[in-house]
N, C-alpha and C. Protein backbone atom coordinates (compact mmCIF):
# COMPACT_ATOMS: atom_id res chain seq x y z
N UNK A 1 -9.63 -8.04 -6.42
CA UNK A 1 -8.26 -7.81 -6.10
C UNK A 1 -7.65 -6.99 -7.23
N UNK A 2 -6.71 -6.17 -7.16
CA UNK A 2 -6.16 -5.49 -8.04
C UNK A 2 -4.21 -5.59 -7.97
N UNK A 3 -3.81 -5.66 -9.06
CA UNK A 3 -2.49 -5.94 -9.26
C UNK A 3 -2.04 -4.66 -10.01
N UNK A 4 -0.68 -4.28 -10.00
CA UNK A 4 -0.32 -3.29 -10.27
C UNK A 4 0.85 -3.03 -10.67
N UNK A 5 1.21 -2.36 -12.22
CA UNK A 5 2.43 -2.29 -12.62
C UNK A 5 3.41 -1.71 -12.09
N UNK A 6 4.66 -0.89 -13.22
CA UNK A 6 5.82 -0.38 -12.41
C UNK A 6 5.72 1.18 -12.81
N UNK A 7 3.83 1.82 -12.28
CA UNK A 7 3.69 2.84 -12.95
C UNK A 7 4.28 4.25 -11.51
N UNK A 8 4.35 3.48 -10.43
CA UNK A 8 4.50 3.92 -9.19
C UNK A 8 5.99 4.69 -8.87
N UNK A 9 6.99 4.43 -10.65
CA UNK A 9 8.50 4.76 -10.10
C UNK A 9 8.41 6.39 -11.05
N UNK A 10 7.17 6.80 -11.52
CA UNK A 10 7.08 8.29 -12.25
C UNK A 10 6.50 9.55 -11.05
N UNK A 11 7.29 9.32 -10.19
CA UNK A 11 7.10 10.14 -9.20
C UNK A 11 7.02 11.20 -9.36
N UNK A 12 6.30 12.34 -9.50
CA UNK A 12 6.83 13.91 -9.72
C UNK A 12 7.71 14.61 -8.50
N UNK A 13 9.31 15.38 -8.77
CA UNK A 13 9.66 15.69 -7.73
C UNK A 13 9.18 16.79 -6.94
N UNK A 14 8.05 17.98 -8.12
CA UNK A 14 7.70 18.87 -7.30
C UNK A 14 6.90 18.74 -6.21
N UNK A 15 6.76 17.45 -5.67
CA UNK A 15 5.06 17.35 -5.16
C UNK A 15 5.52 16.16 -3.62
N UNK A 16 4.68 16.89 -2.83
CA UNK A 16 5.53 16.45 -1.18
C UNK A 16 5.85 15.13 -1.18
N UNK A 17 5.41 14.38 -2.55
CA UNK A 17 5.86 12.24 -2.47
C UNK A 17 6.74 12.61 -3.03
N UNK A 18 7.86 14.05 -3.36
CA UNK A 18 8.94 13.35 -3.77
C UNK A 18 10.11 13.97 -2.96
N UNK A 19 11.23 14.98 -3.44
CA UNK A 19 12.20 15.13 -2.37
C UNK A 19 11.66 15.46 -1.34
N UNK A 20 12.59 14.83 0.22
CA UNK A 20 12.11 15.57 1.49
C UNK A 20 11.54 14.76 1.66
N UNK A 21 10.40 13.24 1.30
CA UNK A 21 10.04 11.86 1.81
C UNK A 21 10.61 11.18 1.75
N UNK A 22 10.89 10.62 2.73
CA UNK A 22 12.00 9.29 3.44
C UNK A 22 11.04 8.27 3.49
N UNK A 23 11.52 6.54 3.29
CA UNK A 23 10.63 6.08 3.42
C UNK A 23 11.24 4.77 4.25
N UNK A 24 11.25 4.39 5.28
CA UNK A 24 11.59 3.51 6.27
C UNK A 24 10.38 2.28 6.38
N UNK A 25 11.47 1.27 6.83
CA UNK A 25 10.26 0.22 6.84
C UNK A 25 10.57 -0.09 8.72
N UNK A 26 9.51 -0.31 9.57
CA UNK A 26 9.41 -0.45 10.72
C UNK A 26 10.22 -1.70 11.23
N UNK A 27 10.38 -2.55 10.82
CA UNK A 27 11.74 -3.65 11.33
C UNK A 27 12.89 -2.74 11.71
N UNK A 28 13.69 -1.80 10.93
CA UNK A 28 14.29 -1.25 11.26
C UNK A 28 14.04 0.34 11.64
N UNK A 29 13.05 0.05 12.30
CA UNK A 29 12.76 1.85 12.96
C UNK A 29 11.06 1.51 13.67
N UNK A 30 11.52 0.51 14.53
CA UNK A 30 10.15 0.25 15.01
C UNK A 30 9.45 1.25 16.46
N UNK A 31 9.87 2.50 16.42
CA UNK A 31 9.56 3.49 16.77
C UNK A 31 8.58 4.31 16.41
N UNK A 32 8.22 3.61 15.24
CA UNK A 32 7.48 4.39 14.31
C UNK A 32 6.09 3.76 14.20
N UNK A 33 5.80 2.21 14.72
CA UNK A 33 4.81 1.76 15.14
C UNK A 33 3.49 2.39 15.35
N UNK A 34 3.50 3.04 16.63
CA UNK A 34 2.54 4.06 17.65
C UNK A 34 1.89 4.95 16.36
N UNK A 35 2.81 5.31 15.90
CA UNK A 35 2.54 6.17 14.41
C UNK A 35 1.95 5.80 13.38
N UNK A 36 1.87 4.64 13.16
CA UNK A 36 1.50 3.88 12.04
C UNK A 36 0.40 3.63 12.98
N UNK A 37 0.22 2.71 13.84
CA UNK A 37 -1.40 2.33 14.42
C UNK A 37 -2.28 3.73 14.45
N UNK A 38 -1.71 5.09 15.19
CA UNK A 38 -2.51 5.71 15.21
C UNK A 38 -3.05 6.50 13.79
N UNK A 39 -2.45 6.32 13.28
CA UNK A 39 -3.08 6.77 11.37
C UNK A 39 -4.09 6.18 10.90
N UNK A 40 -3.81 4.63 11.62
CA UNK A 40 -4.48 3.64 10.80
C UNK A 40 -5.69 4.03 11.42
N UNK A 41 -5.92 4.01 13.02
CA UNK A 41 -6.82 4.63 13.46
C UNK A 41 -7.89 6.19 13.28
N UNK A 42 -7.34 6.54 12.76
CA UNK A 42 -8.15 7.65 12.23
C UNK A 42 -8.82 7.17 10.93
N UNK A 43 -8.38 6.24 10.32
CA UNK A 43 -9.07 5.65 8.93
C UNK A 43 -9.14 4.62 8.73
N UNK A 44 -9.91 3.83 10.37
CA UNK A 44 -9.47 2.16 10.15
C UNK A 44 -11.61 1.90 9.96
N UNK A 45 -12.31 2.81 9.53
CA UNK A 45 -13.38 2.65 8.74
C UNK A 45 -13.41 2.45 7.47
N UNK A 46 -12.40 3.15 6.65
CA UNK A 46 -12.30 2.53 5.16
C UNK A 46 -11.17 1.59 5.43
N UNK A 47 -10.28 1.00 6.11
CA UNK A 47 -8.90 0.45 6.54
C UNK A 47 -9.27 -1.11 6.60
N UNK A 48 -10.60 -1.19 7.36
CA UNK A 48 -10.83 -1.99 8.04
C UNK A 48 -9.79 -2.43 9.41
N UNK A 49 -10.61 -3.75 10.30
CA UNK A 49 -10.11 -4.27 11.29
C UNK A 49 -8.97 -5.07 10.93
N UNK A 50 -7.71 -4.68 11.89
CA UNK A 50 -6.28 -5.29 11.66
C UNK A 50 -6.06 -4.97 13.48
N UNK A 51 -5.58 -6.05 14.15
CA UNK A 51 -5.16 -6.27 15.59
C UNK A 51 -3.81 -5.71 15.42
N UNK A 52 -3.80 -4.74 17.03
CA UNK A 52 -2.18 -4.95 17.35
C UNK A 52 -1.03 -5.55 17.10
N UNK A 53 -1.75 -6.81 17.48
CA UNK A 53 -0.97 -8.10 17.00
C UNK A 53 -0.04 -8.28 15.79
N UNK A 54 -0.91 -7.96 14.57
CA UNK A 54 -0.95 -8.21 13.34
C UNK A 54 -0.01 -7.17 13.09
N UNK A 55 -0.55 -5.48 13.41
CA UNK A 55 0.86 -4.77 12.93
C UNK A 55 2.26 -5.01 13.84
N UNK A 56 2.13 -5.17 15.11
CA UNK A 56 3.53 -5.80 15.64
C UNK A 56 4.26 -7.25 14.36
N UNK A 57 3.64 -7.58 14.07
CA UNK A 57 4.57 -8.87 13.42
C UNK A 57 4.60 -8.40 12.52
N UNK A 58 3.70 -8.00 11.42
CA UNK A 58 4.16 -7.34 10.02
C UNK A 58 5.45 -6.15 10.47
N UNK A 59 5.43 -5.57 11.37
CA UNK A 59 6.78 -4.69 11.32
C UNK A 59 8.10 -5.59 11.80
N UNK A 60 7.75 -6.17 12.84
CA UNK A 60 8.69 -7.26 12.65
C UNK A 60 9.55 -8.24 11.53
N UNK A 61 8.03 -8.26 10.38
CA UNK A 61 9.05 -9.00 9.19
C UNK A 61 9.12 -7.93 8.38
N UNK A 62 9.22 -6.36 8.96
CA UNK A 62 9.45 -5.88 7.89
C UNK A 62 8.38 -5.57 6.85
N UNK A 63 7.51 -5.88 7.01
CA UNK A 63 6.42 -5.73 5.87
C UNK A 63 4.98 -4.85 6.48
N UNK A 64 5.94 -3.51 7.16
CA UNK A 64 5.16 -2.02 6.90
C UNK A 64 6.09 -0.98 6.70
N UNK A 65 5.77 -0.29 5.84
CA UNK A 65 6.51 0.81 5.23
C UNK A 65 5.93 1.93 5.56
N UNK A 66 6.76 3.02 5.64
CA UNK A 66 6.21 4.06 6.60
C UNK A 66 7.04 5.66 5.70
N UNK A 67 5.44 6.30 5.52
CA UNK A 67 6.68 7.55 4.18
C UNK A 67 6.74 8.76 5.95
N UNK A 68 7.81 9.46 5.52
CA UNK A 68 8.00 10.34 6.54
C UNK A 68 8.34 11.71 5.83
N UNK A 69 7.88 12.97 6.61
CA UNK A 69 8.26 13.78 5.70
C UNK A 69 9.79 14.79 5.79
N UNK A 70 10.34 15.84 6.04
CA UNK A 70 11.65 16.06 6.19
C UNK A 70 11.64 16.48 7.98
N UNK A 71 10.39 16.51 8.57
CA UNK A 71 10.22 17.08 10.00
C UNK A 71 9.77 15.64 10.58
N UNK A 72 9.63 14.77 10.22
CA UNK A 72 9.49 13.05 10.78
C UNK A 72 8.29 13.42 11.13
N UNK A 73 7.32 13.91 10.40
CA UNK A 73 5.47 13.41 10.09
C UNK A 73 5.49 12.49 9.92
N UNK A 74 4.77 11.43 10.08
CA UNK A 74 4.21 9.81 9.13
C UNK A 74 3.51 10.75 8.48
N UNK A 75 3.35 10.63 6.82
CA UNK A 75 2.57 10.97 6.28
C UNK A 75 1.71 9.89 5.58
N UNK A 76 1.92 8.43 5.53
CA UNK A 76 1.22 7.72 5.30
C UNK A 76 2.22 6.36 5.51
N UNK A 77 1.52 4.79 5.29
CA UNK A 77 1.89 3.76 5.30
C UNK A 77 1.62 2.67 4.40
N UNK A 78 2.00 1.97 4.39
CA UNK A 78 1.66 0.56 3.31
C UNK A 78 2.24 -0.56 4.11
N UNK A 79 1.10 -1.83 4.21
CA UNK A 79 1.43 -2.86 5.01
C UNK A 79 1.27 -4.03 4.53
N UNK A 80 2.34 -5.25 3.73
CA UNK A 80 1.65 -5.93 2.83
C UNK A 80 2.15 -7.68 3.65
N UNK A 81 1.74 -7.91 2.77
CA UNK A 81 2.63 -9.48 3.06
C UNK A 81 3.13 -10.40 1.54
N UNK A 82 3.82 -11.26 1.35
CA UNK A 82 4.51 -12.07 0.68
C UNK A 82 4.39 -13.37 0.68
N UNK A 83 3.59 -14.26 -0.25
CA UNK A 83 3.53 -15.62 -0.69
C UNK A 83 3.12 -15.80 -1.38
N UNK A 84 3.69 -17.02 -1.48
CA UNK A 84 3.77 -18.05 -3.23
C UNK A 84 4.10 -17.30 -4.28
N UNK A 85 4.49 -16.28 -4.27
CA UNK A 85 5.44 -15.65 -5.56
C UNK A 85 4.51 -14.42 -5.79
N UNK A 86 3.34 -13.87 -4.72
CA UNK A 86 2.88 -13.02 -4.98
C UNK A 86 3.16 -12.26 -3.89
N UNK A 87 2.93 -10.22 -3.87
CA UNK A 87 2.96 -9.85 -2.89
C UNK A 87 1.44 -9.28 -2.78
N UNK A 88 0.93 -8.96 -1.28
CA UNK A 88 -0.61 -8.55 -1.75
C UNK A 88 -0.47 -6.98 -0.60
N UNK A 89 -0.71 -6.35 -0.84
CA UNK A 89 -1.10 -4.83 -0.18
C UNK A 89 -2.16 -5.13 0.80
N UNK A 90 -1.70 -4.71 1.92
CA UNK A 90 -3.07 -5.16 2.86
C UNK A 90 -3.54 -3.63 3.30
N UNK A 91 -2.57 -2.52 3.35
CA UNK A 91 -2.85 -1.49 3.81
C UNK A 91 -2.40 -0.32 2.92
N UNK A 92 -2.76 0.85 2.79
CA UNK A 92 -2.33 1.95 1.71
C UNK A 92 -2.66 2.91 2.36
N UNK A 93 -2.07 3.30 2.80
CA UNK A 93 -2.89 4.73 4.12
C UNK A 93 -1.81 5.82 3.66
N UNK A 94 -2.57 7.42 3.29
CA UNK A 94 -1.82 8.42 3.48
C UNK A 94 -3.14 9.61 4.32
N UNK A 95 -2.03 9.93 4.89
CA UNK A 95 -2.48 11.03 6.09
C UNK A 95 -3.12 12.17 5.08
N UNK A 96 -4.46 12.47 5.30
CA UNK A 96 -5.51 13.49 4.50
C UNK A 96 -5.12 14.63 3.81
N UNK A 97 -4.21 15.25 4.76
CA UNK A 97 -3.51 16.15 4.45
C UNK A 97 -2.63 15.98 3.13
N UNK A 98 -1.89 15.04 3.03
CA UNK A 98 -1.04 14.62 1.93
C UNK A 98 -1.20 13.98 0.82
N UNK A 99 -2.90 13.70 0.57
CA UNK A 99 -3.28 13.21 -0.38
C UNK A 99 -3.34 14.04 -1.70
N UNK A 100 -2.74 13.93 -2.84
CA UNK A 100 -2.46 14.01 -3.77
C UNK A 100 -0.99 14.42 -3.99
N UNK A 101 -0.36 14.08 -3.30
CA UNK A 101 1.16 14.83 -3.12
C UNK A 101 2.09 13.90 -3.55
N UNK A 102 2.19 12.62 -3.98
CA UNK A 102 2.75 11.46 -4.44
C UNK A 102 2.93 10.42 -3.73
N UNK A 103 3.01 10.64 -2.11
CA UNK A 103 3.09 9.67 -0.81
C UNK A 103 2.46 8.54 -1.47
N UNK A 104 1.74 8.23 -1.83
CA UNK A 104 0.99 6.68 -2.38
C UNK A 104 2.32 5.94 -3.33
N UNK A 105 2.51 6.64 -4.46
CA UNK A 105 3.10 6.88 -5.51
C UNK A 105 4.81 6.16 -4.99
N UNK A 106 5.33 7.14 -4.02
CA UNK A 106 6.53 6.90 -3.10
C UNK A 106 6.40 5.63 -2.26
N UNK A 107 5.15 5.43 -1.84
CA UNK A 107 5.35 3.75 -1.01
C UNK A 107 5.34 2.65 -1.98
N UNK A 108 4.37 2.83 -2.87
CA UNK A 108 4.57 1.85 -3.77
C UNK A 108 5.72 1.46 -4.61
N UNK A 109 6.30 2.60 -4.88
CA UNK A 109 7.50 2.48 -5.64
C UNK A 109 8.65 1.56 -4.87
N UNK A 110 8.81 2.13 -3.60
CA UNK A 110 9.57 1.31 -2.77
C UNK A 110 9.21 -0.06 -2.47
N UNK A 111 7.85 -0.12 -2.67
CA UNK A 111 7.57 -1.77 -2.01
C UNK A 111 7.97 -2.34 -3.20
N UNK A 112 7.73 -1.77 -4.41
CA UNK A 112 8.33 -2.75 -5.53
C UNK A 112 9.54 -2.87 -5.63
N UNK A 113 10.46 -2.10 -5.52
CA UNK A 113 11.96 -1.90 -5.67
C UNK A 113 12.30 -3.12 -4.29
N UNK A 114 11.60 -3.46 -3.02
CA UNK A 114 12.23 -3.93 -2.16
C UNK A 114 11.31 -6.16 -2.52
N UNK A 115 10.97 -5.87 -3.49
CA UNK A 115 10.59 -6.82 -4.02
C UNK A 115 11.67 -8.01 -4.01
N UNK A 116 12.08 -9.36 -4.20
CA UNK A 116 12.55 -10.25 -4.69
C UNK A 116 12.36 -10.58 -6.56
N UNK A 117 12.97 -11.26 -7.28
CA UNK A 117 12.79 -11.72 -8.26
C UNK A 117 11.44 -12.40 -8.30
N UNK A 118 11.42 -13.36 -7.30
CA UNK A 118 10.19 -14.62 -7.15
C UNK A 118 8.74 -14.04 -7.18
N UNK A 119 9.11 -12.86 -7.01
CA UNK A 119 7.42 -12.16 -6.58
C UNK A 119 6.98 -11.89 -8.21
N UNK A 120 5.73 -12.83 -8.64
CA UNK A 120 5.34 -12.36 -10.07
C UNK A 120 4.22 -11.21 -10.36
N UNK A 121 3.50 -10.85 -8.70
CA UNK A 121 2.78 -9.55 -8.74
C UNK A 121 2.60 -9.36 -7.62
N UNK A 122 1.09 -8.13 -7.77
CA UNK A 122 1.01 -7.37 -6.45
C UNK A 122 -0.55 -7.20 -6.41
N UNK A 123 -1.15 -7.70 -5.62
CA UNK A 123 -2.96 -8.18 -5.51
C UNK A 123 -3.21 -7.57 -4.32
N UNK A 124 -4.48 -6.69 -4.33
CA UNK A 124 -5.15 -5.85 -2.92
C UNK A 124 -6.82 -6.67 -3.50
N UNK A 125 -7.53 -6.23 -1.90
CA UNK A 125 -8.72 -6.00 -2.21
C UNK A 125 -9.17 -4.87 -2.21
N UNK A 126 -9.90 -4.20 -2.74
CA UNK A 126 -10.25 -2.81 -2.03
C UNK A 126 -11.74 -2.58 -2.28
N UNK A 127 -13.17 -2.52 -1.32
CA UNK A 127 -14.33 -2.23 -2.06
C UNK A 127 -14.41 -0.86 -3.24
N UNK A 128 -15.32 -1.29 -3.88
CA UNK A 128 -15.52 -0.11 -5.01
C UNK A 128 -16.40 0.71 -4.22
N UNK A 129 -17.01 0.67 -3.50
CA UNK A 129 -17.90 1.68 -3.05
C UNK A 129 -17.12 3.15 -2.35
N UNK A 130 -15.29 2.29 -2.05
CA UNK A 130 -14.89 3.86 -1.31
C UNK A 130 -14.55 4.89 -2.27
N UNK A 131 -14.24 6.08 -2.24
CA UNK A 131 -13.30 6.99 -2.79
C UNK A 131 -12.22 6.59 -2.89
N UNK A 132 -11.20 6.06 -2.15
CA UNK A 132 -10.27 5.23 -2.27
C UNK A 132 -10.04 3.98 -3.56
N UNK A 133 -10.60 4.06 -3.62
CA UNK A 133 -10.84 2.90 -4.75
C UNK A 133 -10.13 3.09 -6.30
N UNK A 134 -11.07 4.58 -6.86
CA UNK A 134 -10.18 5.04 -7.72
C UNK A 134 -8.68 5.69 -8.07
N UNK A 135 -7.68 5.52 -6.72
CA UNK A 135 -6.52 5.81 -6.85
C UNK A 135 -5.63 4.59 -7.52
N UNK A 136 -6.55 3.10 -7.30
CA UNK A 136 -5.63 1.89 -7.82
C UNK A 136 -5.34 1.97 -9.23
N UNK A 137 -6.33 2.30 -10.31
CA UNK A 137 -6.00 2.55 -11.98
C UNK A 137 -5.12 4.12 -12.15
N UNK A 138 -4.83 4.95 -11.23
CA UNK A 138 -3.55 5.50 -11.66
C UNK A 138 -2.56 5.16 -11.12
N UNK A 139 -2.51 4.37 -10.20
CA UNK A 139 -0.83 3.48 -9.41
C UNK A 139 -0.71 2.27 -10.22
N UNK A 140 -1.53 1.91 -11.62
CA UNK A 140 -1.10 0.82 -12.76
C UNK A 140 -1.83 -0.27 -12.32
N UNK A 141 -2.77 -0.53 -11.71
CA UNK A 141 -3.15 -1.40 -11.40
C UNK A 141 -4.79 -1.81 -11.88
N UNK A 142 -5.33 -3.27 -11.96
CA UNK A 142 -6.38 -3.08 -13.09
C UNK A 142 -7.17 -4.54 -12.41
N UNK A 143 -8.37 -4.03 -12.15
CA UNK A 143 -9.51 -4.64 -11.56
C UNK A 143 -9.74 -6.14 -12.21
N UNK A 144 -9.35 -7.38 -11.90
CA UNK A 144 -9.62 -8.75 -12.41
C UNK A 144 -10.76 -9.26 -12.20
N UNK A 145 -11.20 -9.15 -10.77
CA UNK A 145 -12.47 -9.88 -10.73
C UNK A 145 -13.15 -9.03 -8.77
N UNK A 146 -14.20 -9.46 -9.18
CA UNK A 146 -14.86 -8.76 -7.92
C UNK A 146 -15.83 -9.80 -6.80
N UNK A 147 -16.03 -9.44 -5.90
CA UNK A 147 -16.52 -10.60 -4.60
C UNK A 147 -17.66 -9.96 -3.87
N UNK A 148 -18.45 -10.72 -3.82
CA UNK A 148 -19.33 -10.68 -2.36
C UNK A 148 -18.66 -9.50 -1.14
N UNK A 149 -18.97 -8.49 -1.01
CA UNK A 149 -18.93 -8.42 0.43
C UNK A 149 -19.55 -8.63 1.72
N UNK A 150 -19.38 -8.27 2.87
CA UNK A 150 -19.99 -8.69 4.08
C UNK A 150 -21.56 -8.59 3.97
N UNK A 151 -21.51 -7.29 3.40
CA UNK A 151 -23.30 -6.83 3.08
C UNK A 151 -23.90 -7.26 1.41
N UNK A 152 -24.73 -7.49 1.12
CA UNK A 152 -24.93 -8.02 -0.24
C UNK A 152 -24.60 -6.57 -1.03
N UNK A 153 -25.12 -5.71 -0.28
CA UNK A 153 -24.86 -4.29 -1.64
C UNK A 153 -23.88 -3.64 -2.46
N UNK A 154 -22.40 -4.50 -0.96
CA UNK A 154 -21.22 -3.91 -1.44
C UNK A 154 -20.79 -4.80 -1.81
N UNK A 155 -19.99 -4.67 -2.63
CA UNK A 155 -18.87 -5.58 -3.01
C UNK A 155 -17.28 -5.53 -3.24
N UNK A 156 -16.50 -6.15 -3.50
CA UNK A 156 -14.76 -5.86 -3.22
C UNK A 156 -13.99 -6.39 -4.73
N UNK A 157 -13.73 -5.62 -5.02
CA UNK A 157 -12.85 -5.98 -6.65
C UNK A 157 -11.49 -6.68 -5.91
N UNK A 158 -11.28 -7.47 -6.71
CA UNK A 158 -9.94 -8.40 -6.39
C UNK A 158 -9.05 -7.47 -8.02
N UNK A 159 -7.90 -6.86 -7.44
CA UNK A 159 -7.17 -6.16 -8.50
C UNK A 159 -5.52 -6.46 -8.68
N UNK A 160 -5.09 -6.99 -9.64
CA UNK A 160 -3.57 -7.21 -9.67
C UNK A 160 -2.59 -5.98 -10.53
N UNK A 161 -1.51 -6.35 -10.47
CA UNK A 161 -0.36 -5.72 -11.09
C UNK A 161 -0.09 -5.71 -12.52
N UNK A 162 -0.04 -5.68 -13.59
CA UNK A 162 0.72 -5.91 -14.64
C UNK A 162 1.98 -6.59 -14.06
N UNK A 163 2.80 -7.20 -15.14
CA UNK A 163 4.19 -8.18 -14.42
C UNK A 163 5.09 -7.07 -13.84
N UNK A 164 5.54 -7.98 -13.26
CA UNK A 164 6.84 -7.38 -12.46
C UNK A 164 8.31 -7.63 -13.10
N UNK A 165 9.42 -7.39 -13.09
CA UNK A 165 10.81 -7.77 -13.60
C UNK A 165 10.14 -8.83 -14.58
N UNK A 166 9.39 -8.49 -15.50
CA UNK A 166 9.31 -9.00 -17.24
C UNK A 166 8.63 -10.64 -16.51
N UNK A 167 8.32 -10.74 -15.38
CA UNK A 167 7.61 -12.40 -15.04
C UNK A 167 6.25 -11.61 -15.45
N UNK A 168 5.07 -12.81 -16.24
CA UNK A 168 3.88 -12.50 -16.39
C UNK A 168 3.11 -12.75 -15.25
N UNK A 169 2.33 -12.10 -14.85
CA UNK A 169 1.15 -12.38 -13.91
C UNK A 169 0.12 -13.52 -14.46
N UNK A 170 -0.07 -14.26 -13.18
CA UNK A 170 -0.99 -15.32 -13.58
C UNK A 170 -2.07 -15.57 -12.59
C-alpha cells in the first residue's frame, strides 16, 4: 500500500493538469458516470475488476472525482473511499493522452483538499510490476510494505502518505 504526502498541491500551471482542468466529483454531476466507467474500461487490465454497482455508490457518496478539460473531455478519474481515519485510493485513471500533463497531480490535490481533519492518511495498493506504479514516489507517496498477489510472481506494495494536516501516519 502506498500513502502519500501534500506533494500533489505543486501543480505546474503550464501543463494541461493545470488551468482549463475542472475537477467535479460525480454526486454532484452524475452525468459524468458513463464517462468514468468507460475510461475505466479501456484500462480496467491494469485497473482491475470494480462492478457497476460499486461505481454507482462511490459516486453517490461522492467518492469519484472526475478531472475535465475546458471542452468537457474526462481526462482522467480517482475513486477512493474513507475509514477509520484513513482515506485509501482505489482508482487513479488518466486518459493516455494526458499522461504527463498534471491530471494525476490535479486529482490528488483535490482529494486531499476535500479531506476532513479525521483522515490521518492516504493508502493504495498498486502492483509493482505495472508502469503505473512508478508515478506513486513523485505524487509523495512511499512504499511500506508489499503482499502476495493472485499469482506467486507478482506482487502488490501496500503504500501510504506522509501525514496529512500535521496528524502522523500510523
Amino acid at each position: 500500500m502506498i500513502e502519500a504526502g501534500s506533494a500533489a498541491a505543486s501543480e505546474g500551471a503550464a501543463k494541461p493538469g493545470g488551468p482549463g482542468i475542472t475537477i467535479d466529483d460525480l454526486k454532484a454531476a452524475p452525468h459524468l458516470l458513463p464517462k468514468v466507467v468507460e475510461l475505466w474500461g479501456e484500462h480496467r487490465a491494469t485497473l482491475g475488476f470494480f462492478p457497476d454497482g460499486a461505481f454507482r455508490e462511490r459516486a453517490q457518496q461522492g467518492q469519484i472525482l472526475a478531472a475535465l478539460d475546458e471542452s468537457a473531455t474526462l481526462m482522467g478519474f480517482l475513486t477512493f473511499r474513507v475509514s477509520g481515519g484513513r482515506a485509501s485510493i482505489i482508482h487513479l485513471c488518466v486518459r493516455t493522452t494526458a499522461r504527463g500533463g498534471g491530471v494525476a497531480r490535479r486529482l490528488l490535490a483535490e482529494f486531499e483538499q476535500r479531506l476532513d481533519d479525521s483522515v490521518r492518511g492516504i493508502q493504495l495498493r498498486c502492483r509493482r510490476d505495472f508502469d503505473a506504479s512508478r508515478i506513486w514516489p513523485r505524487l509523495g507517496f512511499t512504499a511500506v510494505s508489499e503482499s502476495r498477489g493472485r499469482s506467486e510472481k507478482l506482487s502488490a506494495r501496500r503504500c501510504r502518505s506522509s501525514c496529512l494536516g500535521g496528524s502522523c501516519c500510523t
